[in-house]
N, C-alpha and C. Protein backbone atom coordinates (compact mmCIF):
# COMPACT_ATOMS: atom_id res chain seq x y z
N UNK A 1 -47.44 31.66 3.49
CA UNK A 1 -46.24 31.04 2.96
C UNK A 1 -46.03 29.69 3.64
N UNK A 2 -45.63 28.69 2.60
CA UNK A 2 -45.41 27.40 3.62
C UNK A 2 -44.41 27.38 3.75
N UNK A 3 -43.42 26.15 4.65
CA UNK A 3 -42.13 26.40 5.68
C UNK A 3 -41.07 26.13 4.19
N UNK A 4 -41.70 25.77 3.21
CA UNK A 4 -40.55 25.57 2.32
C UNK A 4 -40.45 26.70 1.82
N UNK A 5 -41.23 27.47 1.61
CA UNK A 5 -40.87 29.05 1.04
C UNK A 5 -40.62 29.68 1.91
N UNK A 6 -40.36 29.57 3.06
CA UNK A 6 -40.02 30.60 4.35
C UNK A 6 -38.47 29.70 3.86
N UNK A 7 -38.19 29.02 4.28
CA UNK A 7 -36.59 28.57 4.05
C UNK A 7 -36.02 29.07 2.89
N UNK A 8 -36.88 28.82 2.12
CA UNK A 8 -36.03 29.26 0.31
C UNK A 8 -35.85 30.96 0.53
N UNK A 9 -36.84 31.87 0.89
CA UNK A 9 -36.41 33.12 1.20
C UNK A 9 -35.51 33.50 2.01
N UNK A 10 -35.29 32.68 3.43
CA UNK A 10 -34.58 32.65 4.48
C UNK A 10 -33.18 32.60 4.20
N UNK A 11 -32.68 31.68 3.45
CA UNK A 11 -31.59 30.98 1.99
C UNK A 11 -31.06 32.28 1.47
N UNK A 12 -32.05 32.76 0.56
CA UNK A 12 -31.89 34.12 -0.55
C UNK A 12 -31.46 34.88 0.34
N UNK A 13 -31.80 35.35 1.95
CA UNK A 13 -31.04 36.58 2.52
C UNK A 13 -29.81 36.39 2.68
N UNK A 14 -29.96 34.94 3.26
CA UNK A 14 -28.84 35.02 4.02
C UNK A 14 -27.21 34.81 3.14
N UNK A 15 -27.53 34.73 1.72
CA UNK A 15 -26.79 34.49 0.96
C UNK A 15 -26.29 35.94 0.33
N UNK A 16 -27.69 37.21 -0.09
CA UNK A 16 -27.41 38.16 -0.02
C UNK A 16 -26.42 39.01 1.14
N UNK A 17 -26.99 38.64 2.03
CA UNK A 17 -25.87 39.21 3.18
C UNK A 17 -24.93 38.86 3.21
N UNK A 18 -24.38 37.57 2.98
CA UNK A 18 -22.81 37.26 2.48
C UNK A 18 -22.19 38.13 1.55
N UNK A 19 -23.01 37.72 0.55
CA UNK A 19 -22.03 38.46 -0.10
C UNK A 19 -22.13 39.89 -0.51
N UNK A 20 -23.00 40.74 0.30
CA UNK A 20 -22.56 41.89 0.81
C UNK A 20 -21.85 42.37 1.48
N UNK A 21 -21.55 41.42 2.59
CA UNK A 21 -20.24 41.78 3.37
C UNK A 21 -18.96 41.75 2.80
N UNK A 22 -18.93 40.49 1.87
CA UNK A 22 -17.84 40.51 0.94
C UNK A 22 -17.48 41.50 0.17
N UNK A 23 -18.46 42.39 -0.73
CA UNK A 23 -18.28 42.76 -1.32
C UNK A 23 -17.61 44.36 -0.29
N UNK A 24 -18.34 44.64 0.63
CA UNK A 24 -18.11 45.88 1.50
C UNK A 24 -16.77 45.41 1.92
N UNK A 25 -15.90 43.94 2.41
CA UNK A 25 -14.82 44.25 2.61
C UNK A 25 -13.32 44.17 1.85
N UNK A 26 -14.09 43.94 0.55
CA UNK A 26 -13.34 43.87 -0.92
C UNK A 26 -13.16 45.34 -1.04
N UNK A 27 -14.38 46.35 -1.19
CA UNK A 27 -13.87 47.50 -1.07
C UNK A 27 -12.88 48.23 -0.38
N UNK A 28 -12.90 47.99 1.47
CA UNK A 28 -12.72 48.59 1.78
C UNK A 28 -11.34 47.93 2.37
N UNK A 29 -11.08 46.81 1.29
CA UNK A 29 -9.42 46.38 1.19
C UNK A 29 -8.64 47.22 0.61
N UNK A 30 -9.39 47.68 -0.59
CA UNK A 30 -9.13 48.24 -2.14
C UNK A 30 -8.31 49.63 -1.31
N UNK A 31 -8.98 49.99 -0.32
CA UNK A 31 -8.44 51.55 -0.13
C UNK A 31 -7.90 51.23 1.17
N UNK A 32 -7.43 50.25 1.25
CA UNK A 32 -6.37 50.29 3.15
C UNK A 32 -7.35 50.78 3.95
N UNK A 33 -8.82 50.51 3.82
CA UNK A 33 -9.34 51.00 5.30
C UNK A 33 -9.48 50.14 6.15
N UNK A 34 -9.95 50.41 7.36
CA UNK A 34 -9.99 49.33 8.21
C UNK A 34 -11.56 48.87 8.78
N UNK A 35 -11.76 47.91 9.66
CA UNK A 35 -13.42 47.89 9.88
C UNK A 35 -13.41 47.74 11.75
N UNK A 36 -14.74 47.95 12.37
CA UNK A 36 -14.64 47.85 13.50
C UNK A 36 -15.54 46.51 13.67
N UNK A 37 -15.03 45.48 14.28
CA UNK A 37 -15.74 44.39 14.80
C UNK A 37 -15.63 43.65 16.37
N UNK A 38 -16.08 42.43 16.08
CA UNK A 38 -16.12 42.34 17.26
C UNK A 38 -15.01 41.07 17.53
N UNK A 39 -14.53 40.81 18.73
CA UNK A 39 -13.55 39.48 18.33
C UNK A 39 -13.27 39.18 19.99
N UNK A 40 -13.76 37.59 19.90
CA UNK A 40 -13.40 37.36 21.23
C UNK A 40 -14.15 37.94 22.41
N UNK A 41 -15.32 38.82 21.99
CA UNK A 41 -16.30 39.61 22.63
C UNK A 41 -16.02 41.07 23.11
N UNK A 42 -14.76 41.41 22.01
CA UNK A 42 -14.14 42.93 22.53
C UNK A 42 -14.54 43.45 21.36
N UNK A 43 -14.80 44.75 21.09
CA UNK A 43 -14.31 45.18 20.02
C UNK A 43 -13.64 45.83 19.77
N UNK A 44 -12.86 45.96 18.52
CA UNK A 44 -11.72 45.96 18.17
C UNK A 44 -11.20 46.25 16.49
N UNK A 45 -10.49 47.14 16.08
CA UNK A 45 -10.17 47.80 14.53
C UNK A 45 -9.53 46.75 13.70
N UNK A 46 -9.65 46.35 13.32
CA UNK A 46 -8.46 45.52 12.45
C UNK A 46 -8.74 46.16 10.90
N UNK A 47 -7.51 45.83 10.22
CA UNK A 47 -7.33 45.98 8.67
C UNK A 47 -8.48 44.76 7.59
N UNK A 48 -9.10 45.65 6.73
CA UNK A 48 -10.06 44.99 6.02
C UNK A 48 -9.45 44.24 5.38
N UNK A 49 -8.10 44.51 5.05
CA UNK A 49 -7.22 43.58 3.91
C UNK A 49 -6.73 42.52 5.04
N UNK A 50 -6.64 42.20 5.93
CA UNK A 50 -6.46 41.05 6.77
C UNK A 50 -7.41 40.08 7.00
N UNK A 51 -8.52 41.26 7.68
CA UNK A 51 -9.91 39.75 7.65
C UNK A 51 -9.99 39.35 6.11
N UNK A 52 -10.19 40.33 4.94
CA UNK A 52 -10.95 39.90 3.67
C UNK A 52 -9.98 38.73 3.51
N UNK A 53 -8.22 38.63 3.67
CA UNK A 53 -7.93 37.71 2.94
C UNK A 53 -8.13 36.28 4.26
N UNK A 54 -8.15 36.46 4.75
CA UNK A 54 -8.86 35.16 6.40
C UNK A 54 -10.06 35.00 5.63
N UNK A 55 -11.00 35.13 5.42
CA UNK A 55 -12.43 34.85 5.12
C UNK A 55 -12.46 34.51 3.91
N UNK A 56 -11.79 34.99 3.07
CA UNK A 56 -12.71 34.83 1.41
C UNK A 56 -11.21 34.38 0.53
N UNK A 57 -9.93 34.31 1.22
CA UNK A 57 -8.65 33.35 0.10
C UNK A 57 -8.21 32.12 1.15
């Protein structure tokens, strides 16, 4: 593969993984759940309907 098709695939994941996360925390707005992450280097629960609307409105 040359470095331009390593980037263009590189691109395609990393775009898939966006918006997989999106979509996982669209769901799991939908039902008041919450997610475990990391923040500030702690981790820590917060409400999916808080980050989703910080990140994606």
């Amino acid at each position: 593969m040359s470095k331009e098709e390593i980037n263009e695939l590189r691109s395609l994941i990393c775009f898939g993984l966006r918006k997989a996360e999106e979509n996982m925390l669209r769901e799991k707005a939908l039902h008041n759940d919450t997610i475990v992450t990391m923040s500030n280097g702690k981790i820590c629960e917060m409400s999916a309907k808080y980050l989703y609307r910080k990140l994606y409105n």
